[in-house]
PDB file of N, CA and C in Angstrom:
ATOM      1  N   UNK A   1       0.845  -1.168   0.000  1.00  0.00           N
ATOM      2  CA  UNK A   1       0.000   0.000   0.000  1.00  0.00           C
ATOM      3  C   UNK A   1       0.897   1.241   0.000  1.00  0.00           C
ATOM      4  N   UNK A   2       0.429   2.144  -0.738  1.00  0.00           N
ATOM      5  CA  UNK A   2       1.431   3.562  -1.128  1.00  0.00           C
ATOM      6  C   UNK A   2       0.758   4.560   0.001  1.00  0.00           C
ATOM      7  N   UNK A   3       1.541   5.046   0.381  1.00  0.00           N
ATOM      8  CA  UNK A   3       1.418   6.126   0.969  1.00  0.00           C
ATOM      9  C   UNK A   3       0.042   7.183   1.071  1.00  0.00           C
ATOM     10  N   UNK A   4      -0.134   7.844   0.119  1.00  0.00           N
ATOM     11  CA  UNK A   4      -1.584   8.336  -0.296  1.00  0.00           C
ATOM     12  C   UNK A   4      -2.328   7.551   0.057  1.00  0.00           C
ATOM     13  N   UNK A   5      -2.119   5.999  -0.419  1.00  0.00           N
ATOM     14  CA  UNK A   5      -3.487   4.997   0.027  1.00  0.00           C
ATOM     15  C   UNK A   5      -3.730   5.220   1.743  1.00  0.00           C
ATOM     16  N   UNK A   6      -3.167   5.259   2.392  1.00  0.00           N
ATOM     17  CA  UNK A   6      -2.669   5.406   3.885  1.00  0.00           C
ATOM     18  C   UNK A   6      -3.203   6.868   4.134  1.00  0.00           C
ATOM     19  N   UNK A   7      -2.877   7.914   3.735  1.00  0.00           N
ATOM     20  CA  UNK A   7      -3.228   9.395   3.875  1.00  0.00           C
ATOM     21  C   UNK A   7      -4.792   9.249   4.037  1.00  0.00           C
ATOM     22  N   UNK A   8      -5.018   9.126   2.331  1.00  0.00           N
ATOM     23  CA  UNK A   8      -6.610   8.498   1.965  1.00  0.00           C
ATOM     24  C   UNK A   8      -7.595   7.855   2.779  1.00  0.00           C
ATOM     25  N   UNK A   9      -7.411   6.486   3.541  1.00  0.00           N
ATOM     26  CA  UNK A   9      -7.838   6.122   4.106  1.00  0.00           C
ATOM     27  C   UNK A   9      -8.045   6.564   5.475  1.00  0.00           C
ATOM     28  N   UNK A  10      -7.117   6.955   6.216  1.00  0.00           N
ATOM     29  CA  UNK A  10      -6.935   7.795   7.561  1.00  0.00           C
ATOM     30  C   UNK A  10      -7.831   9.426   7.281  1.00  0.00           C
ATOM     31  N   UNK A  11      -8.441  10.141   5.889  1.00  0.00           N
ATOM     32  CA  UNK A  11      -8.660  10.876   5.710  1.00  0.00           C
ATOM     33  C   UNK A  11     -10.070  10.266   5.930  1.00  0.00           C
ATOM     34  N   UNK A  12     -10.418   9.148   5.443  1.00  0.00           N
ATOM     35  CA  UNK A  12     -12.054   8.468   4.360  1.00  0.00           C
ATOM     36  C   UNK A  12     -12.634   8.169   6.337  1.00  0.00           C
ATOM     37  N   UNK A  13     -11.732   7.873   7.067  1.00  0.00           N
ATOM     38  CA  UNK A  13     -12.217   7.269   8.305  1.00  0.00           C
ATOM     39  C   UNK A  13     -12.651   8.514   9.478  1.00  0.00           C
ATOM     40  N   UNK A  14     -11.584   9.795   9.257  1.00  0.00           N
ATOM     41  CA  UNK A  14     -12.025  11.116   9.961  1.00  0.00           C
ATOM     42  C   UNK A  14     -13.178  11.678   9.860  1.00  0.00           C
ATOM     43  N   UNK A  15     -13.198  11.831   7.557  1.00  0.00           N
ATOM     44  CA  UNK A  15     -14.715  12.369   7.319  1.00  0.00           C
ATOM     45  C   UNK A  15     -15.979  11.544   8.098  1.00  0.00           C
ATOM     46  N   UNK A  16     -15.116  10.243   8.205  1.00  0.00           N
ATOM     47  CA  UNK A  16     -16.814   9.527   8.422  1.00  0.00           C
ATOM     48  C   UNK A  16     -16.736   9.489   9.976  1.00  0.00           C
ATOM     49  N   UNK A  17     -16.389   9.906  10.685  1.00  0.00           N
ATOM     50  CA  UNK A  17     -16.135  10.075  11.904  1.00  0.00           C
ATOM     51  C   UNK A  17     -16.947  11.401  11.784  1.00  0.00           C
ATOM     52  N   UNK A  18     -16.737  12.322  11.089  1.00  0.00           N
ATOM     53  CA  UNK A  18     -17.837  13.671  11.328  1.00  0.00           C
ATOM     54  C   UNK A  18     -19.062  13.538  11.138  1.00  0.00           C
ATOM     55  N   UNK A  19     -18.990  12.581   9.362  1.00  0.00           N
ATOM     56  CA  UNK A  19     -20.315  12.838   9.257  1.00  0.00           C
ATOM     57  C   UNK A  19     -20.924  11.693  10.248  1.00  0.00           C
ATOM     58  N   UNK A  20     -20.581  10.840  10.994  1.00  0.00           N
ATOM     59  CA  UNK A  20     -21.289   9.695  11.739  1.00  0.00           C
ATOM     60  C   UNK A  20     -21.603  10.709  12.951  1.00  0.00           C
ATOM     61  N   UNK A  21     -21.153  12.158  13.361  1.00  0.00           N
ATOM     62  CA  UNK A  21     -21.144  12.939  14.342  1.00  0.00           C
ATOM     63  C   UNK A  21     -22.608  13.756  13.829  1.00  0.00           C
ATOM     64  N   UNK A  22     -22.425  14.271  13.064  1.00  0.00           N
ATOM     65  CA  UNK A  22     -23.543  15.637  11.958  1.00  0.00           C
ATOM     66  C   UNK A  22     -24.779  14.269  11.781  1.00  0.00           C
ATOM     67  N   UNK A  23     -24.911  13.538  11.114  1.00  0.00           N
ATOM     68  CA  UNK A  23     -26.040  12.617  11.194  1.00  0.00           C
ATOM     69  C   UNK A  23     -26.434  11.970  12.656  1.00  0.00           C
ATOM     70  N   UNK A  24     -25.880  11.960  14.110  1.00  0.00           N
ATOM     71  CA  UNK A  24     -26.395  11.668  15.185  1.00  0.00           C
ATOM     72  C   UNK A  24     -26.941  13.339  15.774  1.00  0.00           C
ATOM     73  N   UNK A  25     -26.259  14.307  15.381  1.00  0.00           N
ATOM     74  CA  UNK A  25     -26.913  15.573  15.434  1.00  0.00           C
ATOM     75  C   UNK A  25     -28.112  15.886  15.022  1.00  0.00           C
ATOM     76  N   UNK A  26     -28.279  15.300  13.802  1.00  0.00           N
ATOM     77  CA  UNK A  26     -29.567  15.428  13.214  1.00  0.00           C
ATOM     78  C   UNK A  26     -30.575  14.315  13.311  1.00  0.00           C
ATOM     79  N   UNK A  27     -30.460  13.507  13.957  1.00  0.00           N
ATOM     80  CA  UNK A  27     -31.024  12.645  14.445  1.00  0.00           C
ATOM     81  C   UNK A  27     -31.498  13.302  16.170  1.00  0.00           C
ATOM     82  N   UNK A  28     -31.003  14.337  16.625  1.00  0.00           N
ATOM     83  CA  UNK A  28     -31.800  15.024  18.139  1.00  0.00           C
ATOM     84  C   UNK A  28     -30.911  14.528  18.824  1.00  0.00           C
ATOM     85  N   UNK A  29     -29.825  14.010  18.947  1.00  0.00           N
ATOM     86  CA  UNK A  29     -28.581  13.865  20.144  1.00  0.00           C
ATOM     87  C   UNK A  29     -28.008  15.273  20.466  1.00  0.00           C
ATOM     88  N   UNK A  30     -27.694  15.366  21.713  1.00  0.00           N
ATOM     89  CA  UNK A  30     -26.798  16.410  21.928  1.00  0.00           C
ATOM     90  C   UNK A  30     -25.489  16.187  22.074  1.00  0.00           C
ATOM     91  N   UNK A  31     -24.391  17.232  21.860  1.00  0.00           N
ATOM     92  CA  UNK A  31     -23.134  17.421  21.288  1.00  0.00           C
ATOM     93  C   UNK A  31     -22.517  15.956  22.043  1.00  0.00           C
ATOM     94  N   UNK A  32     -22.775  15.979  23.236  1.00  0.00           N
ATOM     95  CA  UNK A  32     -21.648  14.816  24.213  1.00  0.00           C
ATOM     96  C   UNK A  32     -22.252  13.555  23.479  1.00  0.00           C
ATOM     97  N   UNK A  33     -23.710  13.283  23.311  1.00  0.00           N
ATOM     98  CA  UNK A  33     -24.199  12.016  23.397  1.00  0.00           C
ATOM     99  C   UNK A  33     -23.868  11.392  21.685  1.00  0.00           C
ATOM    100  N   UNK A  34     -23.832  12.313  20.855  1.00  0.00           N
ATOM    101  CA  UNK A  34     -23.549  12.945  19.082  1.00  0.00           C
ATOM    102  C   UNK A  34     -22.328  12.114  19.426  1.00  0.00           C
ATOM    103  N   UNK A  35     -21.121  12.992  19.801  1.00  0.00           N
ATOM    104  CA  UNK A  35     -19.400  12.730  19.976  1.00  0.00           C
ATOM    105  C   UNK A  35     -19.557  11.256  20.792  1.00  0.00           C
ATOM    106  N   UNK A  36     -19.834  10.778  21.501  1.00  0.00           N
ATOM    107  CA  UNK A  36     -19.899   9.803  22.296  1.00  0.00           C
ATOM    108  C   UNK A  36     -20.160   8.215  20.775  1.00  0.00           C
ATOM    109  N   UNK A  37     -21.709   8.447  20.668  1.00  0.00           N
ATOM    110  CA  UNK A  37     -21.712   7.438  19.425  1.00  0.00           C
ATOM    111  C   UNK A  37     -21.227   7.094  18.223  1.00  0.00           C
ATOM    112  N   UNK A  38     -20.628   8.055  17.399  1.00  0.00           N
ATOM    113  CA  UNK A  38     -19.468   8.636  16.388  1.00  0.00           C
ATOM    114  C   UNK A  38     -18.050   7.992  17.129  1.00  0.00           C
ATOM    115  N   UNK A  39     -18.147   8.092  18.396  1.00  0.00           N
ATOM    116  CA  UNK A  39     -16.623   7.413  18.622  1.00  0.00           C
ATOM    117  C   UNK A  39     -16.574   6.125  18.585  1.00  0.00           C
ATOM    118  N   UNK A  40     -17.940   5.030  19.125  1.00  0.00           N
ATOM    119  CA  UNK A  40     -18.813   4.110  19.478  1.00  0.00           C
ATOM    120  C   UNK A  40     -18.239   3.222  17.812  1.00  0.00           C
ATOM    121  N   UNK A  41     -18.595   4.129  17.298  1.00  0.00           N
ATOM    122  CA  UNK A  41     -18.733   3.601  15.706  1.00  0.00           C
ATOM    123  C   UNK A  41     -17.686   3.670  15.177  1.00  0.00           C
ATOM    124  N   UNK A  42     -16.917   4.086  15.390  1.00  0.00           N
ATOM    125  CA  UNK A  42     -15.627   4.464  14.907  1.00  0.00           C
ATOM    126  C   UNK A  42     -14.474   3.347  15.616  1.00  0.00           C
ATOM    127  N   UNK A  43     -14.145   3.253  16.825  1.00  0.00           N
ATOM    128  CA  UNK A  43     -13.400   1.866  17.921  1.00  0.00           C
ATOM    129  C   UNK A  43     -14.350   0.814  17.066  1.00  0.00           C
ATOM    130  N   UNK A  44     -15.639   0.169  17.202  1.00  0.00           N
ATOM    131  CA  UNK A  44     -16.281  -0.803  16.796  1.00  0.00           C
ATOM    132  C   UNK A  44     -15.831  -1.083  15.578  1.00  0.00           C
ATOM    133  N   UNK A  45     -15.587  -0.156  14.725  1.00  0.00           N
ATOM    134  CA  UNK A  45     -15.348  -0.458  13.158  1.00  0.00           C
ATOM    135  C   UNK A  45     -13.681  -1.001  12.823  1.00  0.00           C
ATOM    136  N   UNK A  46     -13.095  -0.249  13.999  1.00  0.00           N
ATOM    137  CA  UNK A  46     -11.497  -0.452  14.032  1.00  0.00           C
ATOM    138  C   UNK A  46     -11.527  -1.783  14.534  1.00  0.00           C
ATOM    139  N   UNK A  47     -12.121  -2.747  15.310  1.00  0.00           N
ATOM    140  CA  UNK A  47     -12.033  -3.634  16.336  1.00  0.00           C
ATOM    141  C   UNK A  47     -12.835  -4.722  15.386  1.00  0.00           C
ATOM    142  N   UNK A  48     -13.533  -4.787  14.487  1.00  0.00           N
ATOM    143  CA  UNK A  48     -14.105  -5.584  13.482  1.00  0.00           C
ATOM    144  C   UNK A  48     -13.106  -5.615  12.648  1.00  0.00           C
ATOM    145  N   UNK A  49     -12.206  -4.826  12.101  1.00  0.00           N
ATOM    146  CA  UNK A  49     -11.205  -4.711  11.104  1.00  0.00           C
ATOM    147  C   UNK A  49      -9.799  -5.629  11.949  1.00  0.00           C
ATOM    148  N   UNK A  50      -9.528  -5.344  12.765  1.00  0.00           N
ATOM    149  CA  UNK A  50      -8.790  -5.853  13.660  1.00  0.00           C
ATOM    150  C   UNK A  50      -9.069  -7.625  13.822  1.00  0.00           C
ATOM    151  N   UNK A  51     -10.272  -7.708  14.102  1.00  0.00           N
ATOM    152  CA  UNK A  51     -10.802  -9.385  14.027  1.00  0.00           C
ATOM    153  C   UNK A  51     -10.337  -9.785  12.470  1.00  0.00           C
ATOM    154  N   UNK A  52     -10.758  -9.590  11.674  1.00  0.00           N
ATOM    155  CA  UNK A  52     -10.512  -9.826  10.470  1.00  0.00           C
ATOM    156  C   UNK A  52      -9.192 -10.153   9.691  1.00  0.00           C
ATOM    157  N   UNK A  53      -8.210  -9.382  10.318  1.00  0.00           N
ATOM    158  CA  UNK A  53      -6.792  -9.153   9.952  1.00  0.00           C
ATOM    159  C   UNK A  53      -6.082  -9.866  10.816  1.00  0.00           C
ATOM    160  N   UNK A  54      -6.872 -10.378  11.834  1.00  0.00           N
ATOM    161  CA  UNK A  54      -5.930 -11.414  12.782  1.00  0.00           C
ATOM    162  C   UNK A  54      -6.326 -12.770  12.007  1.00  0.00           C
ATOM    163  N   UNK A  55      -7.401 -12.720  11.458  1.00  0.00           N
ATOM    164  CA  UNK A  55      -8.582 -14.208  11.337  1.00  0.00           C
ATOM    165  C   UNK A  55      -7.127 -14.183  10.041  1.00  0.00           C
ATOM    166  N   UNK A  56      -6.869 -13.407   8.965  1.00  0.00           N
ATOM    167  CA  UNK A  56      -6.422 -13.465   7.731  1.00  0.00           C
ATOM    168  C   UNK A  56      -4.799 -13.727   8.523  1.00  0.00           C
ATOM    169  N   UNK A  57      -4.622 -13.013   9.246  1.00  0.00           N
ATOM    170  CA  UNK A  57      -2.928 -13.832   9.625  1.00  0.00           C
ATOM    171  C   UNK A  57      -2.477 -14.768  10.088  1.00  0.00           C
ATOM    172  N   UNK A  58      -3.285 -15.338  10.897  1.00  0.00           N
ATOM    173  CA  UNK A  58      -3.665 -16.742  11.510  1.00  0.00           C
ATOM    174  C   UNK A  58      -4.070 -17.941  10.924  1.00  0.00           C
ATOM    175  N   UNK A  59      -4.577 -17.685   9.807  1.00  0.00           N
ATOM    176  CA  UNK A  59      -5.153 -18.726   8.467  1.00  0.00           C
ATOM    177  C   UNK A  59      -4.051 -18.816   7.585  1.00  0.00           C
ATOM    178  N   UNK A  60      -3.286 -17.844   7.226  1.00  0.00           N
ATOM    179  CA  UNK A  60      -1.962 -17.435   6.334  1.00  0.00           C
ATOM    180  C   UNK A  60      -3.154 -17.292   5.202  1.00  0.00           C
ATOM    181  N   UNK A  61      -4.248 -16.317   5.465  1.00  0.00           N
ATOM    182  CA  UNK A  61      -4.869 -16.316   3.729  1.00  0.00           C
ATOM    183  C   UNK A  61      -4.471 -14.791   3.588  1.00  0.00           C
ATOM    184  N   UNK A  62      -3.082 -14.139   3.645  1.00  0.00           N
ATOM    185  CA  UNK A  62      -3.105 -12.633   3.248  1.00  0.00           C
ATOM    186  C   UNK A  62      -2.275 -12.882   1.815  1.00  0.00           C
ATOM    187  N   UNK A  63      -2.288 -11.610   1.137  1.00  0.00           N
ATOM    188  CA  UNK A  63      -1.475 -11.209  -0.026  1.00  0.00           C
ATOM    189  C   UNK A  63      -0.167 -12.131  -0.333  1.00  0.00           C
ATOM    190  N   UNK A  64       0.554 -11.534   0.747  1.00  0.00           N
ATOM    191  CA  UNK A  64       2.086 -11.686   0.679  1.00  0.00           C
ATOM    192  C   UNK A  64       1.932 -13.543   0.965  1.00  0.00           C
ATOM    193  N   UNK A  65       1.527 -14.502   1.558  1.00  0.00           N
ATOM    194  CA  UNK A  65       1.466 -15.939   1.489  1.00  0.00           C
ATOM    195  C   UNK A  65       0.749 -15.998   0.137  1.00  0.00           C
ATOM    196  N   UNK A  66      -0.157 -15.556   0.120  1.00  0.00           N
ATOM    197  CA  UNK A  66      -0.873 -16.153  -1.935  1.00  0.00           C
ATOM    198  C   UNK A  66       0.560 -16.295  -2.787  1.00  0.00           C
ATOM    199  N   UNK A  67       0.638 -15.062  -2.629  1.00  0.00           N
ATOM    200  CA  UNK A  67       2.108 -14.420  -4.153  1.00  0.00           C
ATOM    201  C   UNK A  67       2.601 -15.614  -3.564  1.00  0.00           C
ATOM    202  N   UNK A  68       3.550 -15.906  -2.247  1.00  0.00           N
ATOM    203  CA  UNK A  68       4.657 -16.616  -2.464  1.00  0.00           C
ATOM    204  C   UNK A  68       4.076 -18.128  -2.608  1.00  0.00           C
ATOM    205  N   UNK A  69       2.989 -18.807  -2.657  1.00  0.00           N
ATOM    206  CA  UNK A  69       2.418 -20.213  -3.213  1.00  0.00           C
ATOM    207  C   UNK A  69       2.210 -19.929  -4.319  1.00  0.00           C
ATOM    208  N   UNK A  70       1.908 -18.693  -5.351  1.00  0.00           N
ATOM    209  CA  UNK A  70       1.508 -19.014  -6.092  1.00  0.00           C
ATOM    210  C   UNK A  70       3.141 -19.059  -7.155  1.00  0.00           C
ATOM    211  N   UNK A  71       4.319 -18.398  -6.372  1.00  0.00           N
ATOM    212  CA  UNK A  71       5.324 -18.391  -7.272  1.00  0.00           C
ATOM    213  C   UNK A  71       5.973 -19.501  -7.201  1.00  0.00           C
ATOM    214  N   UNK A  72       5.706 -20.302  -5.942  1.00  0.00           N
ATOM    215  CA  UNK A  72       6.221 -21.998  -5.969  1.00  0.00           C
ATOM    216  C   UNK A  72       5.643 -22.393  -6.611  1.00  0.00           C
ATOM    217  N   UNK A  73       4.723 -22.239  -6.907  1.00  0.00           N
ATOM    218  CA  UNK A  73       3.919 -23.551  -7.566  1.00  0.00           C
ATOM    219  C   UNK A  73       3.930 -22.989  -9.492  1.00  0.00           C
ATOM    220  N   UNK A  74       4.485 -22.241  -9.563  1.00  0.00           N
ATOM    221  CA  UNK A  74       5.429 -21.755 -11.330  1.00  0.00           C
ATOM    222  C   UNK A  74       6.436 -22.419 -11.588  1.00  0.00           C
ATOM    223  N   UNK A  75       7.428 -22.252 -10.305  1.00  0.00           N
ATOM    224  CA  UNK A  75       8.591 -22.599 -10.500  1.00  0.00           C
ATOM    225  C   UNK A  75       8.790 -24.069 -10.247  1.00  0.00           C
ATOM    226  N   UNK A  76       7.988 -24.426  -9.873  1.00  0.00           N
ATOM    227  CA  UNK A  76       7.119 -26.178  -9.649  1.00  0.00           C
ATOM    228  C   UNK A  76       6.918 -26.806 -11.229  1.00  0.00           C
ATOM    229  N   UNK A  77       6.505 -25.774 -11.827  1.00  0.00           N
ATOM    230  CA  UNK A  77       5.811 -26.542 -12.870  1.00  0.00           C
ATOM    231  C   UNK A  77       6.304 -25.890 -13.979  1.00  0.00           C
ATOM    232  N   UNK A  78       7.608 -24.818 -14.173  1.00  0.00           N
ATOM    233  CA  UNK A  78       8.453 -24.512 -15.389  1.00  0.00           C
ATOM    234  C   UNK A  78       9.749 -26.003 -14.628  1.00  0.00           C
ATOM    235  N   UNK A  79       9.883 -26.190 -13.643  1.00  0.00           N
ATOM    236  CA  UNK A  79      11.014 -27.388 -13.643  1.00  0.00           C
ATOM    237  C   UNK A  79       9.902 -28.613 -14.137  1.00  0.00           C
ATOM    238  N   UNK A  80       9.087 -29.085 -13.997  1.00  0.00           N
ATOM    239  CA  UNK A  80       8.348 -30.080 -14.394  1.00  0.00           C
ATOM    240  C   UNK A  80       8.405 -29.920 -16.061  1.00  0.00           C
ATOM    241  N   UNK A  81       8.008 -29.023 -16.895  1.00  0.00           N
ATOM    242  CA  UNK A  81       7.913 -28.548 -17.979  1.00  0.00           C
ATOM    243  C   UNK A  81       9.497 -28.633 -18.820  1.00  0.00           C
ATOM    244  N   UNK A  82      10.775 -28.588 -18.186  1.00  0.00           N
ATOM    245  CA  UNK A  82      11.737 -28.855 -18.537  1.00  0.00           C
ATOM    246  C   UNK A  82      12.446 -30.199 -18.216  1.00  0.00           C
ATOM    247  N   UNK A  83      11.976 -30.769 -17.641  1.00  0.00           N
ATOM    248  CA  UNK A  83      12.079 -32.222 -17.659  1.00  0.00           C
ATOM    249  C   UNK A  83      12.196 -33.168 -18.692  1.00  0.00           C
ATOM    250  N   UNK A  84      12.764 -33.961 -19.239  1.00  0.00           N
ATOM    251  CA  UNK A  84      12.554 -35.117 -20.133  1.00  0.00           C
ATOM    252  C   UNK A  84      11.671 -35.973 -19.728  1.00  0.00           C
ATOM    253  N   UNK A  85      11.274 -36.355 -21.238  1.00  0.00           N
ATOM    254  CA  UNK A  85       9.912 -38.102 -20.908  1.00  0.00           C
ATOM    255  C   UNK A  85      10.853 -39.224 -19.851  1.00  0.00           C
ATOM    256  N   UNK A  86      12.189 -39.263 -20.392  1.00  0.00           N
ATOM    257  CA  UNK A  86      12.879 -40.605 -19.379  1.00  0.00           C
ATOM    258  C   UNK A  86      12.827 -39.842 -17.712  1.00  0.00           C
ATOM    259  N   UNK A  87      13.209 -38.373 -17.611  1.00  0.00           N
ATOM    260  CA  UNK A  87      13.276 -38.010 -16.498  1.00  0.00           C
ATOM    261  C   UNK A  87      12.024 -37.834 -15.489  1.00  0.00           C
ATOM    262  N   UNK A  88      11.020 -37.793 -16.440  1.00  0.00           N
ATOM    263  CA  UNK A  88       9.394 -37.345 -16.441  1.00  0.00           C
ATOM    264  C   UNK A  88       9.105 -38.956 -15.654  1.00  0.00           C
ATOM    265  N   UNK A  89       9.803 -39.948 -16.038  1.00  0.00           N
ATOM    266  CA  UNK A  89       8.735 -41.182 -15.804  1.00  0.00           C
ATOM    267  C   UNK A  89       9.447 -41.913 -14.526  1.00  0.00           C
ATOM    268  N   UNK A  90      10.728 -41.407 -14.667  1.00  0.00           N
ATOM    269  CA  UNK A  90      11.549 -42.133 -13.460  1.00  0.00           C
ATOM    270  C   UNK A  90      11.089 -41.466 -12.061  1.00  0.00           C
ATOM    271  N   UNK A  91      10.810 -39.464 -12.109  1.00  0.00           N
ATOM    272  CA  UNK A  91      10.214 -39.019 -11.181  1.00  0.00           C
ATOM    273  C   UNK A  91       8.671 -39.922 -10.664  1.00  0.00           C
ATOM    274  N   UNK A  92       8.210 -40.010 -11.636  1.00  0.00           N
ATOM    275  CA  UNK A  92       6.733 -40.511 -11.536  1.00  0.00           C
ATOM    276  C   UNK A  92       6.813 -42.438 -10.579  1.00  0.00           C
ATOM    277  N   UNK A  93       7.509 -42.954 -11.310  1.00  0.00           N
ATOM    278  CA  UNK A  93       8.394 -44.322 -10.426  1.00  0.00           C
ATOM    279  C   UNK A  93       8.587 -43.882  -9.349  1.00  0.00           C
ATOM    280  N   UNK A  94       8.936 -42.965  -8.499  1.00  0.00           N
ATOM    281  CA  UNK A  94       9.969 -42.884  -7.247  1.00  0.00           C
ATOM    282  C   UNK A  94       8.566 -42.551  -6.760  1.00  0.00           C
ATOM    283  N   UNK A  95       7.391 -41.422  -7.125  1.00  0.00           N
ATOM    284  CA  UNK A  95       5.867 -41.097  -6.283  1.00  0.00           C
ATOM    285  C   UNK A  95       5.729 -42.298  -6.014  1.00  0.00           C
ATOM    286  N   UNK A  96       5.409 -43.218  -6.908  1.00  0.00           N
ATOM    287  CA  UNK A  96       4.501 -44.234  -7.186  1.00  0.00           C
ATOM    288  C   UNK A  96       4.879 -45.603  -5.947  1.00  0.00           C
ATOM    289  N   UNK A  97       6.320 -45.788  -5.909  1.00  0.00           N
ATOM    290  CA  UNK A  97       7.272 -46.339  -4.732  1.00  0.00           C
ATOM    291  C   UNK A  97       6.806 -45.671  -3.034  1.00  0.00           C
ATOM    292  N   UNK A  98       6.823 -44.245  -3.224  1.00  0.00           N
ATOM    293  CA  UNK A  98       6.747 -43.715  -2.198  1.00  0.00           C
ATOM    294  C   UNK A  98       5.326 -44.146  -1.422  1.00  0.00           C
ATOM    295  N   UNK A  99       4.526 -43.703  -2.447  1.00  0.00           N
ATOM    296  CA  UNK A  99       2.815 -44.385  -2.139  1.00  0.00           C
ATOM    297  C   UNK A  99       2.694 -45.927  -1.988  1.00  0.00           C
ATOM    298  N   UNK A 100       3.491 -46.653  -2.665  1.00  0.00           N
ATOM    299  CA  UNK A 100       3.213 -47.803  -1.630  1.00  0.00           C
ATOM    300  C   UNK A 100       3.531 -48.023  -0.213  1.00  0.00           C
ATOM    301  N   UNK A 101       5.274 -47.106  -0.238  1.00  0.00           N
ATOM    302  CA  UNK A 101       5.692 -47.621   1.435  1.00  0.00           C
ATOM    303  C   UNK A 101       4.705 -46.545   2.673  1.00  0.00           C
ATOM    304  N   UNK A 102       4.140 -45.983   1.896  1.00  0.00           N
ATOM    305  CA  UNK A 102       3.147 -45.117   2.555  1.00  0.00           C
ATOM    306  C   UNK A 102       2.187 -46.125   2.973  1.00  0.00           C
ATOM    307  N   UNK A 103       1.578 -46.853   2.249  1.00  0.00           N
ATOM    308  CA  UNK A 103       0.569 -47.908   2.224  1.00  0.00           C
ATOM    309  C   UNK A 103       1.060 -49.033   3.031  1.00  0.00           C
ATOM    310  N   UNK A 104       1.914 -49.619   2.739  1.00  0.00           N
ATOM    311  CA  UNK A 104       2.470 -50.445   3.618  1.00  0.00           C
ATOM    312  C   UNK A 104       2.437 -49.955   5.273  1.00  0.00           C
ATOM    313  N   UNK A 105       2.865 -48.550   5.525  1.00  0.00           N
ATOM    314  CA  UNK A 105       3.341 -48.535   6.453  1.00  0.00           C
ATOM    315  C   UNK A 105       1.771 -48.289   7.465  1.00  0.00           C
ATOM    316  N   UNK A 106       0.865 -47.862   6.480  1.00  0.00           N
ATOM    317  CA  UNK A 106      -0.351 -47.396   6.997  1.00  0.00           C
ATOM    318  C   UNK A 106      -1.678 -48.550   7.093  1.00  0.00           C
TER     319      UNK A 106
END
């Protein structure tokens, strides 16, 4: 995330911090009870975002883990892709070995 995106967002969360203030105004709250629920909404929204970003770091489902599975699994399959048929079938022999002593052992 660039910078501006960061400015931007910290900007998008203030406005709505006012207007969540000006719409409890106009809704018949007074100034403390207005400022009070606007803040209400504002922690709550940070603290839902917060759940979320732990749930996504804790799962490993963020950005930066995708990219790096998705660049193993290229470089997985440009070495597979450069392989020979004799080299192609002897790999495939050694799975095929492995899955039995798997079987055996299970």
């Amino acid at each position: 995330m660039r910078r501006i995106d960061v400015i931007g967002i910290g900007f998008g969360i203030f406005a709505a911090g006012g207007i969540a203030y000006l719409v409890f105004r106009q809704a018949g709250l007074d100034d403390i009870n207005a400022g009070i629920w606007s803040q209400v909404l504002l922690v709550g929204g940070l603290l839902a975002w917060l759940v979320t970003y732990l749930t996504r770091a804790l799962t490993h489902n963020m950005t930066l883990n995708q990219q790096l599975k998705d660049y193993e699994d290229a470089v997985l399959q440009k070495r597979l892709e450069e392989l020979t048929p004799e080299q192609l079938e002897q790999l495939q022999a050694e799975v095929e070995q492995e899955k039995q002593k798997l079987k055996g052992e299970g």
